[in-house]
N, C-alpha and C. Protein backbone atom coordinates (compact mmCIF):
# COMPACT_ATOMS: atom_id res chain seq x y z
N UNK A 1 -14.27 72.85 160.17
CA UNK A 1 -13.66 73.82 159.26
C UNK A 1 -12.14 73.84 159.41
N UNK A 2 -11.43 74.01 160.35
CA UNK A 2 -10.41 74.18 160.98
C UNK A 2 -9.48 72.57 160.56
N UNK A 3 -10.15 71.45 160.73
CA UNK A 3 -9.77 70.11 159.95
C UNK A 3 -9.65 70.32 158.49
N UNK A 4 -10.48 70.76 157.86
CA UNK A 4 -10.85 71.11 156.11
C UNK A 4 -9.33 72.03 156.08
N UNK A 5 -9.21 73.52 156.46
CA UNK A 5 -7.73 73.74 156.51
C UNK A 5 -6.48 73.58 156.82
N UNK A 6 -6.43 72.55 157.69
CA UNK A 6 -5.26 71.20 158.09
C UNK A 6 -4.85 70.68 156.88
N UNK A 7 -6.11 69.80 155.92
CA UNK A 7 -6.09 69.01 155.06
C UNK A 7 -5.38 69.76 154.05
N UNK A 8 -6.24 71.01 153.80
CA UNK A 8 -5.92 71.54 152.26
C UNK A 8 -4.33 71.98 152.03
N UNK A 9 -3.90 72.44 153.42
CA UNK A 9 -2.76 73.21 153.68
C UNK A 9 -1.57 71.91 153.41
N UNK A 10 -1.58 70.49 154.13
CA UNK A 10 -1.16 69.51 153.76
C UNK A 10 -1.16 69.20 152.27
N UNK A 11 -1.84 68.96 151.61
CA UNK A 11 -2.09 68.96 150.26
C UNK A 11 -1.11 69.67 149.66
N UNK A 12 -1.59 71.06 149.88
CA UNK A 12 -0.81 72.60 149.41
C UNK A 12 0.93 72.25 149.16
N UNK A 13 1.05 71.90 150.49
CA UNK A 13 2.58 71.59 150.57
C UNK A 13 2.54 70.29 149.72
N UNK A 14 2.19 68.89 149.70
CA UNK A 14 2.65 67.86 148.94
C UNK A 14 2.68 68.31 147.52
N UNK A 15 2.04 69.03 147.11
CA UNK A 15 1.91 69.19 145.81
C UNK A 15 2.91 70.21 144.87
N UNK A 16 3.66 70.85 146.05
CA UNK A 16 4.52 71.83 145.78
C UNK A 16 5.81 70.83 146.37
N UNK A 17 5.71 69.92 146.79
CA UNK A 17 6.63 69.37 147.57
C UNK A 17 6.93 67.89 145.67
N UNK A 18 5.99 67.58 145.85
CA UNK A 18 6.02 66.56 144.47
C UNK A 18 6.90 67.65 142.84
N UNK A 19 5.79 68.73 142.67
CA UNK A 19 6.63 69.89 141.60
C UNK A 19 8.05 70.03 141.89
N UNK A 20 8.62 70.37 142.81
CA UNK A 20 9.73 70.30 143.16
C UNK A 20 10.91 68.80 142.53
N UNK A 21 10.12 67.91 143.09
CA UNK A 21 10.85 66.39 142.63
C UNK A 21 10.77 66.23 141.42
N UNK A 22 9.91 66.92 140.90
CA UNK A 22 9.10 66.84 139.21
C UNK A 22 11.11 67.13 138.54
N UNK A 23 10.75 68.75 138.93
CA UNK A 23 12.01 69.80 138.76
C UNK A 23 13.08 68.95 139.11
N UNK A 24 13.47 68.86 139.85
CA UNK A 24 14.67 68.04 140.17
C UNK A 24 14.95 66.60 139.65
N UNK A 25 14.03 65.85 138.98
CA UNK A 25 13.87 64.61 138.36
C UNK A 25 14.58 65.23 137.04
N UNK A 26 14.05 66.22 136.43
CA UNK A 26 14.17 66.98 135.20
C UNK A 26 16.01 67.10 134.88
N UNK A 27 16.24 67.95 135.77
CA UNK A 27 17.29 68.71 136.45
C UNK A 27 17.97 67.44 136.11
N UNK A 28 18.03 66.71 137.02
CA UNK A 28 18.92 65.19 137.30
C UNK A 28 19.55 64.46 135.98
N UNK A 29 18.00 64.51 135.15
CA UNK A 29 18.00 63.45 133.99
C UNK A 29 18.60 64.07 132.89
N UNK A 30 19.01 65.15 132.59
CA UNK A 30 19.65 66.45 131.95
C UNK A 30 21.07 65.69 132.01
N UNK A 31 21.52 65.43 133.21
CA UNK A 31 22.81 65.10 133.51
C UNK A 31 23.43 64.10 133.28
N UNK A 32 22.28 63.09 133.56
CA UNK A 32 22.56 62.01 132.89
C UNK A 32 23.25 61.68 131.85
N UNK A 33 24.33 60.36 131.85
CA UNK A 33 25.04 59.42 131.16
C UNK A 33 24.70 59.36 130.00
N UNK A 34 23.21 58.77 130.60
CA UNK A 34 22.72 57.42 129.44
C UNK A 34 21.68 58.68 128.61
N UNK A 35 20.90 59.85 129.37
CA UNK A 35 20.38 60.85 128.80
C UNK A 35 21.07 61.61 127.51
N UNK A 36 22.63 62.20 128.19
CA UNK A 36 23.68 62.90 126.92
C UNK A 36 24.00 62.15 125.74
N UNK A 37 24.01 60.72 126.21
CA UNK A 37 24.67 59.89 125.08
C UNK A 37 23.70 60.08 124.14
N UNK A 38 22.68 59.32 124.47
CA UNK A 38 20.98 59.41 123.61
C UNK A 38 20.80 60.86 122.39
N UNK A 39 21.39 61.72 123.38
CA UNK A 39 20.54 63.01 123.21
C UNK A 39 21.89 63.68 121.98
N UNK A 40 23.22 63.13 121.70
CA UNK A 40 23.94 62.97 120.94
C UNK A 40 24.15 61.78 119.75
N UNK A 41 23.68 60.72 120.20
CA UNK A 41 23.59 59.93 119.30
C UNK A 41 22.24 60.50 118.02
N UNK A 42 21.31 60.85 118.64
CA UNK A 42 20.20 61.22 118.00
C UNK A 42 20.66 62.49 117.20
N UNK A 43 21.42 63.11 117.69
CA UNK A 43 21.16 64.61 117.38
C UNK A 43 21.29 64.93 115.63
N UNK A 44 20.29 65.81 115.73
CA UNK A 44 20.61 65.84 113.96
C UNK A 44 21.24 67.01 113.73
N UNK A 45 22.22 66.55 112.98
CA UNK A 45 23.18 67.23 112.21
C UNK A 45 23.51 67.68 111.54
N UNK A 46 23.93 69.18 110.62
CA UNK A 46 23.54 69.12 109.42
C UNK A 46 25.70 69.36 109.11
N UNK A 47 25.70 69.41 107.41
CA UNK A 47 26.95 69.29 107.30
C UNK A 47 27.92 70.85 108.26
N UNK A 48 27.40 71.84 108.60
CA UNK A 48 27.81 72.64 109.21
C UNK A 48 28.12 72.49 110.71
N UNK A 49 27.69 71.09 110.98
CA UNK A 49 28.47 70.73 112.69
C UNK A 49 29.83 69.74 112.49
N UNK A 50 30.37 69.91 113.72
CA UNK A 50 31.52 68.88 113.98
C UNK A 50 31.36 67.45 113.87
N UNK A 51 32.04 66.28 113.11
CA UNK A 51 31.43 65.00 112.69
C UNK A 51 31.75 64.68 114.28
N UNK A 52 31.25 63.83 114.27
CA UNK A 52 31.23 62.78 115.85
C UNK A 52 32.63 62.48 116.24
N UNK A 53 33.20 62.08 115.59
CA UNK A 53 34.32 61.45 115.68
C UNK A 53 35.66 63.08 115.97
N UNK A 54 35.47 63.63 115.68
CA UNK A 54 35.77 64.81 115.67
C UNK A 54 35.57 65.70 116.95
N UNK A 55 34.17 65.29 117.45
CA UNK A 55 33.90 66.40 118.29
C UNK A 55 34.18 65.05 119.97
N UNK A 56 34.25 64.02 119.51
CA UNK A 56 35.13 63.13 120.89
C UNK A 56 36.29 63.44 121.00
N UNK A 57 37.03 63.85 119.52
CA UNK A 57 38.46 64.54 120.01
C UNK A 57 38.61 65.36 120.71
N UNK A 58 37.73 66.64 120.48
CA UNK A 58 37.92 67.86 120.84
C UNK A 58 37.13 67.41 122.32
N UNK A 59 36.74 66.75 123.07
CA UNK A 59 36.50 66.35 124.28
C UNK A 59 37.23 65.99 124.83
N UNK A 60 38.10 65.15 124.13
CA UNK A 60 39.07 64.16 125.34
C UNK A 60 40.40 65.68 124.96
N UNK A 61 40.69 66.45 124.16
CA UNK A 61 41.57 67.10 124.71
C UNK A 61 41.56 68.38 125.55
N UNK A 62 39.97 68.47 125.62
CA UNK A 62 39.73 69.29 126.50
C UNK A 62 40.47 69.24 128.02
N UNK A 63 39.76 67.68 128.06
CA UNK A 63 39.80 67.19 129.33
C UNK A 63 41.60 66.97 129.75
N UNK A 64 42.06 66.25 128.61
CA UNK A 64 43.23 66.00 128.94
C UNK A 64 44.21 66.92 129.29
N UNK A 65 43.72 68.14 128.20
CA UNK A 65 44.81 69.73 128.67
C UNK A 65 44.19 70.06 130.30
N UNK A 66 43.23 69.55 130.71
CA UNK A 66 42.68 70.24 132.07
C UNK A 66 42.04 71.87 131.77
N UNK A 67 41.73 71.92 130.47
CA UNK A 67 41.27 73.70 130.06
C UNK A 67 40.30 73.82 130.87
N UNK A 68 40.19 74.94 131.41
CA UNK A 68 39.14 76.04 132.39
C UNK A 68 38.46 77.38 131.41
N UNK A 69 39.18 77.36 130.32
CA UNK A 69 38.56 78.93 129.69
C UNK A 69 38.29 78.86 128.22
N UNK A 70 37.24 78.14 127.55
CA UNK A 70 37.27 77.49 125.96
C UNK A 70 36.61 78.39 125.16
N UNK A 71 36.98 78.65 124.16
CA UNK A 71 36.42 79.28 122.98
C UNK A 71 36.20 79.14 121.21
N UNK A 72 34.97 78.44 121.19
CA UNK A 72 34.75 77.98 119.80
C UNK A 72 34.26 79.12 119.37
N UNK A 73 35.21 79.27 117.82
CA UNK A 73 34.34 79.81 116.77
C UNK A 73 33.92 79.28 115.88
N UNK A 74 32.32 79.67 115.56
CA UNK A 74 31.85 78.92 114.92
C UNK A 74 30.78 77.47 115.53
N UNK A 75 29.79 78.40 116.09
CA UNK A 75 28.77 77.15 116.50
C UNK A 75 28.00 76.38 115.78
N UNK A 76 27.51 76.42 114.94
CA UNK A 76 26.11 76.17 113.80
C UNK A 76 25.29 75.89 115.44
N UNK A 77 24.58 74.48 115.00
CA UNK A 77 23.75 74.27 116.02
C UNK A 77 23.88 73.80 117.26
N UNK A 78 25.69 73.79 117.60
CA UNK A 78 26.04 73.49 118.95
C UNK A 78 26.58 72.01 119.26
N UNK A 79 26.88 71.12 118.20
CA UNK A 79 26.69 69.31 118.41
C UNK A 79 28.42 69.75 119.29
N UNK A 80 29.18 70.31 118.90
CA UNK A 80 30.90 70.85 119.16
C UNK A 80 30.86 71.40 120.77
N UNK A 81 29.57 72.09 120.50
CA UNK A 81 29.53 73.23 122.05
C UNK A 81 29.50 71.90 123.05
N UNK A 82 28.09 71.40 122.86
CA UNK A 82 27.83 70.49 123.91
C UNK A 82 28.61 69.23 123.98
N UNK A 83 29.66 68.77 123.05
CA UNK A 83 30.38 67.78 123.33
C UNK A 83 31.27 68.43 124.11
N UNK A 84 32.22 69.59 124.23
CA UNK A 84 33.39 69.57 124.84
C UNK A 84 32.52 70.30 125.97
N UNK A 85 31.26 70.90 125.84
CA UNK A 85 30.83 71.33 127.78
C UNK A 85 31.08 70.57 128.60
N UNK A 86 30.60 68.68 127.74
CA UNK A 86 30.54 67.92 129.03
C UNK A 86 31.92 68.20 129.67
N UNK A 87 33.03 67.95 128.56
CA UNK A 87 34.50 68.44 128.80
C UNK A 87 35.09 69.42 129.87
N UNK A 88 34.18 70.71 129.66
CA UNK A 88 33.99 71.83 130.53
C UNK A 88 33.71 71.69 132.16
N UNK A 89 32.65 70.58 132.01
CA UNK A 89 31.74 70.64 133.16
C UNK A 89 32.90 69.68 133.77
N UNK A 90 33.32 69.01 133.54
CA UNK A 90 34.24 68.16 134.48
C UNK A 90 35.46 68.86 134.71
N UNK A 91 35.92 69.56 133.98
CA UNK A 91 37.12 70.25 134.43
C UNK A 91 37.09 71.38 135.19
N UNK A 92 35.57 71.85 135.34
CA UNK A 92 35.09 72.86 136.49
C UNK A 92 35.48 74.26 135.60
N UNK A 93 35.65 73.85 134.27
CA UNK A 93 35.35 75.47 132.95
C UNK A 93 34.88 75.63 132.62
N UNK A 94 34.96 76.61 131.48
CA UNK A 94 33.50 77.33 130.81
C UNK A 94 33.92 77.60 129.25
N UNK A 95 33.16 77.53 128.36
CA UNK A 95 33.30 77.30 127.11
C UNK A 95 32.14 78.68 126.64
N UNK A 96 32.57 79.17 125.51
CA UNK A 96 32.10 80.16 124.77
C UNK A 96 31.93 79.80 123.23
N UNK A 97 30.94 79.83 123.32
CA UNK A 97 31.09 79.42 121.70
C UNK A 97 29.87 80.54 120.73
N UNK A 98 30.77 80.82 119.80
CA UNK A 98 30.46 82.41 119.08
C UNK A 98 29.85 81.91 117.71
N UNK A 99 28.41 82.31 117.26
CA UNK A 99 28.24 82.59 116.23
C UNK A 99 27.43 83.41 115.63
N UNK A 100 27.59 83.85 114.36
CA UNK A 100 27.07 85.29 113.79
C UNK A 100 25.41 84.84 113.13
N UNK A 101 25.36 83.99 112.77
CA UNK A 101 23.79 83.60 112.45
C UNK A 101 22.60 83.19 113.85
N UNK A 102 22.17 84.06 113.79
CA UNK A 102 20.99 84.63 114.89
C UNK A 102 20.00 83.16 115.20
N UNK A 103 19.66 82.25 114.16
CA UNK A 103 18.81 80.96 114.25
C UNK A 103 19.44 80.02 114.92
N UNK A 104 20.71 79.62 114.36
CA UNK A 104 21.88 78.83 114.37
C UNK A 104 22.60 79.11 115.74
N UNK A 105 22.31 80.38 116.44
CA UNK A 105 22.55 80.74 117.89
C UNK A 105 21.71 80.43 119.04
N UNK A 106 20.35 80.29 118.55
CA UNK A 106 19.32 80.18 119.38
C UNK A 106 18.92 78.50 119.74
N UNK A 107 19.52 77.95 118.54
CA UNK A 107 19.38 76.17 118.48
C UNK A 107 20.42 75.87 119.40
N UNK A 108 21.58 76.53 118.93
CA UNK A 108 22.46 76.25 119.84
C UNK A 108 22.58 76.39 121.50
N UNK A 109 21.94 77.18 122.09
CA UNK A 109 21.30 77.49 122.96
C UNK A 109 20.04 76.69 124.06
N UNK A 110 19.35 76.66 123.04
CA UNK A 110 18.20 75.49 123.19
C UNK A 110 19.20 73.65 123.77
N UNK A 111 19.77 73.71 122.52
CA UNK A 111 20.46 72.52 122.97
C UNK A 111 21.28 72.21 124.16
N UNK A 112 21.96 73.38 124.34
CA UNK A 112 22.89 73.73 125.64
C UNK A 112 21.96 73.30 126.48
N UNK A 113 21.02 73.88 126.75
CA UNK A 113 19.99 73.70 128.32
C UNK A 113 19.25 72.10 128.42
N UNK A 114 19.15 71.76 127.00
CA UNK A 114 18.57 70.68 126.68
C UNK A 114 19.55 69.38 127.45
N UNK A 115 21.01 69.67 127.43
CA UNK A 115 21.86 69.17 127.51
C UNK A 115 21.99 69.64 129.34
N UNK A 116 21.10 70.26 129.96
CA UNK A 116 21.56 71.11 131.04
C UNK A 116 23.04 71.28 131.47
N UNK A 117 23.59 72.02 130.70
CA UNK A 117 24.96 72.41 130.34
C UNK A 117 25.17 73.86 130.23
N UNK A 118 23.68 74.88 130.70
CA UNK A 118 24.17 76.17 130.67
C UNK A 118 24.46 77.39 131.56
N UNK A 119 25.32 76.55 132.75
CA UNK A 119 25.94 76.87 133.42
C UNK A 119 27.58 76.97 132.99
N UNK A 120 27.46 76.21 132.03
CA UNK A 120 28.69 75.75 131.44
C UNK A 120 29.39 76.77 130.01
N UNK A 121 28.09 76.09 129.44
CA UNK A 121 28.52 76.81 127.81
C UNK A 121 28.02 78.09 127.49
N UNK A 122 28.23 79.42 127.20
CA UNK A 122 27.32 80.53 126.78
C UNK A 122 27.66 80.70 125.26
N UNK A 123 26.63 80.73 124.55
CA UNK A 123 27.04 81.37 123.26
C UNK A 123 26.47 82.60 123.30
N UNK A 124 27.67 83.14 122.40
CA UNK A 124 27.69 84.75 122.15
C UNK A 124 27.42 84.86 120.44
N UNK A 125 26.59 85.19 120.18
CA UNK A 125 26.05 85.99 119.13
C UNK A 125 26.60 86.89 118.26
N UNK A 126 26.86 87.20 116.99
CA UNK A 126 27.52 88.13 116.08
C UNK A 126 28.92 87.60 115.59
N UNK A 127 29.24 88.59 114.81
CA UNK A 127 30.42 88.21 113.90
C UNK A 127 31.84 88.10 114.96
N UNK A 128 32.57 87.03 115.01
CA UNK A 128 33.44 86.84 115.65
C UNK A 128 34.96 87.66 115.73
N UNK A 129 35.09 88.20 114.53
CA UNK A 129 35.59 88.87 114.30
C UNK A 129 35.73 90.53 115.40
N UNK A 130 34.48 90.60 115.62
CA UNK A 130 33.85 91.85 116.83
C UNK A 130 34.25 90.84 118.31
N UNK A 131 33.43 89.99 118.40
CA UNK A 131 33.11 89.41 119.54
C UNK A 131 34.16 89.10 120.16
N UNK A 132 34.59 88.60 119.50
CA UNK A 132 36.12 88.09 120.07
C UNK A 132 37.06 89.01 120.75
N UNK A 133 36.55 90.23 120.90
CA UNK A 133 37.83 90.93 121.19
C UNK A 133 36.85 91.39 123.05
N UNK A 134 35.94 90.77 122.95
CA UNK A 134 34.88 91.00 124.29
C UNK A 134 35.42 89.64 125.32
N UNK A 135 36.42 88.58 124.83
CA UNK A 135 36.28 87.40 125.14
C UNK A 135 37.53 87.83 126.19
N UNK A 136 37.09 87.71 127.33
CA UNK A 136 38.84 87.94 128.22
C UNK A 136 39.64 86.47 128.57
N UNK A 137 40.65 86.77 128.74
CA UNK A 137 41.70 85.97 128.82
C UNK A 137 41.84 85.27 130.28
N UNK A 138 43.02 84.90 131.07
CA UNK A 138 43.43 83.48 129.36
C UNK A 138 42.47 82.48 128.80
N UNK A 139 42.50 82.64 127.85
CA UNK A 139 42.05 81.33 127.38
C UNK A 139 43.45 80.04 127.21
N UNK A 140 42.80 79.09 127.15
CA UNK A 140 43.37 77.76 127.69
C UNK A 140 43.65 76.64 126.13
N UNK A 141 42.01 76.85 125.75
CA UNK A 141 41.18 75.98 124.44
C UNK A 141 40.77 76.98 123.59
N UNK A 142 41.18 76.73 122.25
CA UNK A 142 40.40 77.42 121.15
C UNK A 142 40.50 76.12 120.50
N UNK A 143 39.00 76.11 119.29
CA UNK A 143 38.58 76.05 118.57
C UNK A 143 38.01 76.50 117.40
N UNK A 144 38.79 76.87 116.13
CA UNK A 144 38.04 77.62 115.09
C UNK A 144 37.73 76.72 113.88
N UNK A 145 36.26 77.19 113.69
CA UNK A 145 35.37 76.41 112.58
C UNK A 145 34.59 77.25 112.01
N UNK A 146 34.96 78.24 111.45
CA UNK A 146 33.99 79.61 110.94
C UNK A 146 34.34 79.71 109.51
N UNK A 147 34.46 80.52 109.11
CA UNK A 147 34.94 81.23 107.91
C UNK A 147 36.30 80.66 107.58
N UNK A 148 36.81 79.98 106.81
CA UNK A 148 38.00 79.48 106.51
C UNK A 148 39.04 80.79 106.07
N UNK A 149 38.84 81.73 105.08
CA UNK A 149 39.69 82.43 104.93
C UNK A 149 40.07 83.57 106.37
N UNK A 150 39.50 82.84 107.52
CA UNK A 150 39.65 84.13 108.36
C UNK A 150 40.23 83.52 109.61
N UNK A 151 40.36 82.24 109.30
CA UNK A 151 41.07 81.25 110.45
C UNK A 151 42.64 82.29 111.32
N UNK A 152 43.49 83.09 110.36
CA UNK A 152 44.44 83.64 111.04
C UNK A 152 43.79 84.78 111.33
N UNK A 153 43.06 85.71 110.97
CA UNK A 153 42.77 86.53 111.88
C UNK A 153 41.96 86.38 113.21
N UNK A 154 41.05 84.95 113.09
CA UNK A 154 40.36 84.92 114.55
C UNK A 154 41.81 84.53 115.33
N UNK A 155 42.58 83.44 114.97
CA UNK A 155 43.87 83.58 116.23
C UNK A 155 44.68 84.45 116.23
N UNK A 156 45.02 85.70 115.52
CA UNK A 156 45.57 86.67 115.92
C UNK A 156 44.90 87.68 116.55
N UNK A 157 43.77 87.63 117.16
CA UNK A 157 43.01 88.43 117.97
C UNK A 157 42.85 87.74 118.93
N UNK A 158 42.69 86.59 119.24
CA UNK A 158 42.90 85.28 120.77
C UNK A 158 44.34 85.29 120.86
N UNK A 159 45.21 85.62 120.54
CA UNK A 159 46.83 85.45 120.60
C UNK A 159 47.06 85.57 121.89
N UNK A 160 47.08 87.04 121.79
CA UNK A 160 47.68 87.64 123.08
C UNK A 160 47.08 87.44 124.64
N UNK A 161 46.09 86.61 124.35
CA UNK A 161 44.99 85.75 125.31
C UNK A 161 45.64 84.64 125.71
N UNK A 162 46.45 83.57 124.56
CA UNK A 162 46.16 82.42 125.29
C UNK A 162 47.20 82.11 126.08
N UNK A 163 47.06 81.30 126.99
CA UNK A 163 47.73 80.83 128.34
C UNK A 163 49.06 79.99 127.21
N UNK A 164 50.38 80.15 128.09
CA UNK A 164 51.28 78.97 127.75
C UNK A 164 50.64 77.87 127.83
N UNK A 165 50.61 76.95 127.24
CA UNK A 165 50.44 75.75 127.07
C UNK A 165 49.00 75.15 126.85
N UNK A 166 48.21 76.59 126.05
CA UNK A 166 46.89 76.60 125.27
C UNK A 166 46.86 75.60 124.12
N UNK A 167 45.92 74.91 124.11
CA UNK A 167 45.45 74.07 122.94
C UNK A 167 44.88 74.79 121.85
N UNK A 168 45.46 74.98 120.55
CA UNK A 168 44.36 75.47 119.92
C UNK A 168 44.08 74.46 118.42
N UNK A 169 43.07 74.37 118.19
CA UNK A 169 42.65 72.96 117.21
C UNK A 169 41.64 74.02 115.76
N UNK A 170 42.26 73.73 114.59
CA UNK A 170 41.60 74.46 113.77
C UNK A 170 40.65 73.04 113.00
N UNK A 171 39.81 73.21 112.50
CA UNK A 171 38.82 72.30 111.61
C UNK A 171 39.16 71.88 110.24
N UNK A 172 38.79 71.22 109.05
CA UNK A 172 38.69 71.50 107.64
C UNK A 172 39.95 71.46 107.43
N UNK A 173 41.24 71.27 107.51
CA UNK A 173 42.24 72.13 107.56
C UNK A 173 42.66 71.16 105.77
N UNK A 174 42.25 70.00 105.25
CA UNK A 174 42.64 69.35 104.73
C UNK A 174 41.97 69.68 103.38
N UNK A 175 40.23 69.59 103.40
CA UNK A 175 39.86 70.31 102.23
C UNK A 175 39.90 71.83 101.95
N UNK A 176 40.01 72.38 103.06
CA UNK A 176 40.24 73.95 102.90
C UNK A 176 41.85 74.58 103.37
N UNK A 177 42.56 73.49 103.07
CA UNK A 177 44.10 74.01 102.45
C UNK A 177 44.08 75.73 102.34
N UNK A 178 43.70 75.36 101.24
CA UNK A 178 44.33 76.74 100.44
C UNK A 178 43.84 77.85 100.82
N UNK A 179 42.27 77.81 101.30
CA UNK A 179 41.80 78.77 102.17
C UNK A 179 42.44 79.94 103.27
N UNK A 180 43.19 78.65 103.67
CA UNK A 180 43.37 79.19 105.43
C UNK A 180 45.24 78.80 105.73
N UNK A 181 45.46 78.94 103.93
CA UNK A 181 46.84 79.04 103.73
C UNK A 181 48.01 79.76 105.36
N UNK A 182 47.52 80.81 104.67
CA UNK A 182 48.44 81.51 105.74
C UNK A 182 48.43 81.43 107.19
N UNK A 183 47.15 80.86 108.24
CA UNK A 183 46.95 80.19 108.86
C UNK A 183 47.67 78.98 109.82
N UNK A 184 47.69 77.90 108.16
CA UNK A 184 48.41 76.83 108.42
C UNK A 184 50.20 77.50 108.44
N UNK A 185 50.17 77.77 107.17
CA UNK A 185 51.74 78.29 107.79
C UNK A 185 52.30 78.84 108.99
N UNK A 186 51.41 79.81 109.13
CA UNK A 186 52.19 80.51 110.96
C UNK A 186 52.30 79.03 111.94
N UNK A 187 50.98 78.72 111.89
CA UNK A 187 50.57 77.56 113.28
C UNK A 187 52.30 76.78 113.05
N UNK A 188 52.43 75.97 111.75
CA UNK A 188 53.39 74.91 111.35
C UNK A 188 54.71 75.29 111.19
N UNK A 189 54.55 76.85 111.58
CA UNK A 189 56.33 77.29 111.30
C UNK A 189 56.96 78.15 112.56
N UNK A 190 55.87 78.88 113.12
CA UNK A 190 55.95 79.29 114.27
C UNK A 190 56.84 78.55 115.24
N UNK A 191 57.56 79.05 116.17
CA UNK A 191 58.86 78.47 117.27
C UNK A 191 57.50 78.45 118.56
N UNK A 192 56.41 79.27 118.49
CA UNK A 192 55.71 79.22 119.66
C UNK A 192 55.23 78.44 119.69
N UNK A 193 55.01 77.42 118.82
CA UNK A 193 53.68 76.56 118.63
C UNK A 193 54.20 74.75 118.22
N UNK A 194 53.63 73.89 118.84
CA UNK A 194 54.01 72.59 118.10
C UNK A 194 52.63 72.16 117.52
N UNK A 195 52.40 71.83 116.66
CA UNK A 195 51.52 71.85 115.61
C UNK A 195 51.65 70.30 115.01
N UNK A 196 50.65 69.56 114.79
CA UNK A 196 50.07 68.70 113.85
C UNK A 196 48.99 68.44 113.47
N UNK A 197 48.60 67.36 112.01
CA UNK A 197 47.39 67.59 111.27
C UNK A 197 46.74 66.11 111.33
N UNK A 198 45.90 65.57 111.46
CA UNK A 198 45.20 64.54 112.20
C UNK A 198 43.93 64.60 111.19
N UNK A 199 43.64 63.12 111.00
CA UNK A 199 42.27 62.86 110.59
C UNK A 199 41.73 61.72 112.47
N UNK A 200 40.72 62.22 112.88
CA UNK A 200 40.11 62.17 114.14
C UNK A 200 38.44 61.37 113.50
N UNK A 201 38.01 61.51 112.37
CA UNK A 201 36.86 61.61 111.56
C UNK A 201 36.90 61.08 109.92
N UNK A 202 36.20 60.03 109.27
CA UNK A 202 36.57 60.18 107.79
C UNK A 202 35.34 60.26 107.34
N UNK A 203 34.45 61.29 107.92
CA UNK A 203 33.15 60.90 107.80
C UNK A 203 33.21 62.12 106.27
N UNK A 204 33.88 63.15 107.00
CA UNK A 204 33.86 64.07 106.24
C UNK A 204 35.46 64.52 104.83
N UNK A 205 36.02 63.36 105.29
CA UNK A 205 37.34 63.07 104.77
C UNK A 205 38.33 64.12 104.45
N UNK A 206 38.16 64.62 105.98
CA UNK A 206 39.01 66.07 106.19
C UNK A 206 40.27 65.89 107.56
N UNK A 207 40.40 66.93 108.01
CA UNK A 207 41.21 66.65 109.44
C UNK A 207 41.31 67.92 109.89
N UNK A 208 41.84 68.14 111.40
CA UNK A 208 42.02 68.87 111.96
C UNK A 208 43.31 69.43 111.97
N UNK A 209 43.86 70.38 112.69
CA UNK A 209 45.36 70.70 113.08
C UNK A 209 45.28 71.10 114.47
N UNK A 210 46.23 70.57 115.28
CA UNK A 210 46.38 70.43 116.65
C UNK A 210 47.32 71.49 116.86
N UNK A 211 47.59 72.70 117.64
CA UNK A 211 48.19 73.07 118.17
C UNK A 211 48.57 73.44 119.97
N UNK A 212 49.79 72.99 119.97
CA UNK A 212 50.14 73.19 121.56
C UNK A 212 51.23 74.87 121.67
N UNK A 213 50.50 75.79 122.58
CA UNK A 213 51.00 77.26 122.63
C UNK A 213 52.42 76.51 123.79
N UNK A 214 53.26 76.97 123.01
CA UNK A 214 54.68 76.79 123.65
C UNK A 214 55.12 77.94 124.75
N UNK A 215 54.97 79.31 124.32
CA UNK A 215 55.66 80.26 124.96
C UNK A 215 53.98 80.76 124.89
């Protein structure tokens, strides 16, 4: 009898000892190279995410500013979040990325972990316009891709947030001109700001605008 509970107890442990490696195999392969690439190349997209080419920009300047404190507005399903997390995750920051559609938050989400990246990225839920003012400072990185006519009010509510020598990168800026008029003007006339407009993407035959926070 006493042999029979030797055995089982051995067992007991390998089997909790194997689940474990299971978990950690999981864990591991999340992290993975050749896993993220896959798991981005595949990803489906609809026209409300960042084109590819677009969202490698907004990675390599993550990385290159060295940002620690990121904030996208405007997630749809996250393809933006989880490109610049990896961004995040190497620079030892954290990325926020805000959106007001409740489905479009939860995918985004899903994907984050999918990406095991949510240590990294949190999305926050509701109209950005609110949220944003919950977001503490400094921020380092912004990103806005939401509502075009509201592009200057989400950065005049991150203003007084961002760090000297904050990146901030607006989306669309080329077909939605006229939108986010007043926007483009402050960013491009402003003494605080050095500002330019970049096609990164011609998938969508638009461009971005780059801004570097001066003062």
């Amino acid at each position: 009898m006493k042999h029979r509970r030797v055995v089982a107890a051995v067992l007991c442990v390998a089997v909790l000892y194997l689940a474990a490696l299971c978990v950690y195999a999981g864990e591991s392969n999340k992290m993975s190279p050749e896993f993220r690439k896959q798991f981005i190349d595949n990803f489906h997209r609809t026209g409300l995410n960042t084109a590819p080419g677009d969202a490698m920009m907004l990675r390599i300047l993550v990385e290159a500013s060295g940002a620690k404190r990121g904030v996208e507005v405007g997630a749809a399903s996250g393809f933006g979040a989880i490109n610049m997390g990896i961004a995040f995750e190497r620079t030892g920051g954290r990325l926020w990325t805000l959106e007001i559609d409740p489905r479009w938050a939860r995918e985004t989400r899903d994907n984050v972990e999918k990406m095991g990246l949510e240590n990294v990225v949190t999305c926050v839920e509701g109209d950005a316009l609110k949220t944003l003012h919950d977001i503490e400072g400094p921020i380092d990185f912004l990103f806005i891709d939401a509502v075009k006519q509201d592009y200057f009010k989400y950065l005049k509510i991150v203003e007084p947030k961002l760090a000297p020598g904050a990146v901030v990168v607006a989306d669309n800026v080329i077909q939605s001109a006229r939108a986010m008029k007043d926007y483009l003007d402050y960013v491009q006339t402003s003494p605080d700001y050095d500002t330019v407009i970049i096609r990164a993407s011609m998938e969508k035959n638009d461009g971005m605008s780059i801004s570097y926070k001066i003062q």
